[in-house]
Protein backbone atom coordinates (compact mmCIF):
# COMPACT_ATOMS: atom_id res chain seq x y z
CA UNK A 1 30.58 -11.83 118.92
CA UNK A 2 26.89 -12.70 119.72
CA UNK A 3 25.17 -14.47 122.23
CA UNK A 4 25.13 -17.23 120.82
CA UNK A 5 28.79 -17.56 120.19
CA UNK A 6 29.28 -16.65 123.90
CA UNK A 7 27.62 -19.71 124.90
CA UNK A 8 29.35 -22.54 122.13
CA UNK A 9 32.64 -21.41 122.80
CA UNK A 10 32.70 -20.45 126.60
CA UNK A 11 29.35 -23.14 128.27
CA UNK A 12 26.57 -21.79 129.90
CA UNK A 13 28.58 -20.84 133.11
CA UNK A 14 30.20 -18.39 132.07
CA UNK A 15 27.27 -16.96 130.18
CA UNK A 16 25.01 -17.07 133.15
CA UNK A 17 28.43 -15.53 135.01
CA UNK A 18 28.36 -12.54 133.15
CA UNK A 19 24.56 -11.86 133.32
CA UNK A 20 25.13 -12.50 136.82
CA UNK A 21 27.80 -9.96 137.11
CA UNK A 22 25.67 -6.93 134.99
CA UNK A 23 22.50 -7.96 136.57
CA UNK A 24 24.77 -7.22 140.37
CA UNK A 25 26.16 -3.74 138.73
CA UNK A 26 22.62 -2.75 138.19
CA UNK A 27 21.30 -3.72 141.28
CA UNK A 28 23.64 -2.01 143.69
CA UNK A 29 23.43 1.26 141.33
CA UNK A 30 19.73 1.05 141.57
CA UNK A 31 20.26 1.00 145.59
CA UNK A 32 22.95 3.87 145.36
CA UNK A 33 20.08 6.19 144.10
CA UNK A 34 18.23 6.68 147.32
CA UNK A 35 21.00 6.65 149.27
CA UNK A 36 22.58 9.09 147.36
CA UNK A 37 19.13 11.18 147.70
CA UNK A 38 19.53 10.59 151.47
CA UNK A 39 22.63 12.02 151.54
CA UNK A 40 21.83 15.37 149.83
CA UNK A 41 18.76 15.75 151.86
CA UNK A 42 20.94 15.17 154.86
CA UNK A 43 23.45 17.46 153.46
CA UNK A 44 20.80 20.45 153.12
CA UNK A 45 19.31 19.90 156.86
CA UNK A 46 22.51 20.17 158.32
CA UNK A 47 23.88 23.51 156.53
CA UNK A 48 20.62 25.02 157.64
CA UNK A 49 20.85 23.85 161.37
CA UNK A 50 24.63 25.05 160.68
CA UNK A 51 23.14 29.04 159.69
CA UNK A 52 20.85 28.79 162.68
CA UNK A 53 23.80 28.24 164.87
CA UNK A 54 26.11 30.33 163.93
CA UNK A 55 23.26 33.48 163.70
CA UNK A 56 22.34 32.43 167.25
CA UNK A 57 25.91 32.53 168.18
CA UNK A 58 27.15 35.91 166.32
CA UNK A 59 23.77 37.74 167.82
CA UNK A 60 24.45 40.59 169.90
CA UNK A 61 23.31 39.70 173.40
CA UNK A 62 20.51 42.51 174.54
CA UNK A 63 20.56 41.93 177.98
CA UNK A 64 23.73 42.10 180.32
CA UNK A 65 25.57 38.60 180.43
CA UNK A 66 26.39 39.18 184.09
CA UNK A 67 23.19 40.43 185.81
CA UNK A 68 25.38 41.02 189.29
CA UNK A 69 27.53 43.61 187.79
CA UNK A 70 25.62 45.05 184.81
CA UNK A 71 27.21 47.98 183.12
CA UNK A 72 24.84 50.68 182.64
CA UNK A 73 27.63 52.87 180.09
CA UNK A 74 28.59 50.55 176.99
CA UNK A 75 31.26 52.39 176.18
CA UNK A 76 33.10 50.53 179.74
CA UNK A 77 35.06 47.73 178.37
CA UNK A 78 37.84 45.86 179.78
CA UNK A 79 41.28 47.54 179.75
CA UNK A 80 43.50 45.60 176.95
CA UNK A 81 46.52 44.30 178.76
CA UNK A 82 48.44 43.20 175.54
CA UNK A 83 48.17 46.96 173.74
């Protein structure tokens, strides 16, 4: 069916309906794209912030973490009261 037989047997409104109706599909897909973009950019920041977290947190500490009572032998741990 052509474009022309579109518009005898359905009018002009629903014609200019239709092209209405692509015309919105391409629209918000064309907006979608830099979102999207936004997203994975946003995406790539975060798991790197995420890595430098977690290697900050999982560092070994090279100074004592209580300065008052600083162990001088590393081998002194705490005794395990659930063993």
């Amino acid at each position: 069916m052509s474009t022309f037989d579109v518009l005898q047997r359905y009018g002009t409104a629903a014609l200019l309906r239709f092209a209405g109706a692509i015309f919105l599909f391409l629209v918000l897909h064309l907006v979608r794209i830099p979102l999207v973009l936004l997203a994975r950019i946003l995406e790539g920041v975060m798991r790197r912030v995420d890595g430098y977290a977690t290697r900050q947190a999982s560092a070994r500490n090279p100074r004592p973490v209580n300065q008052f009572f600083a162990h001088t032998n590393e081998s002194r741990e705490a005794p395990n009261v659930y063993a």
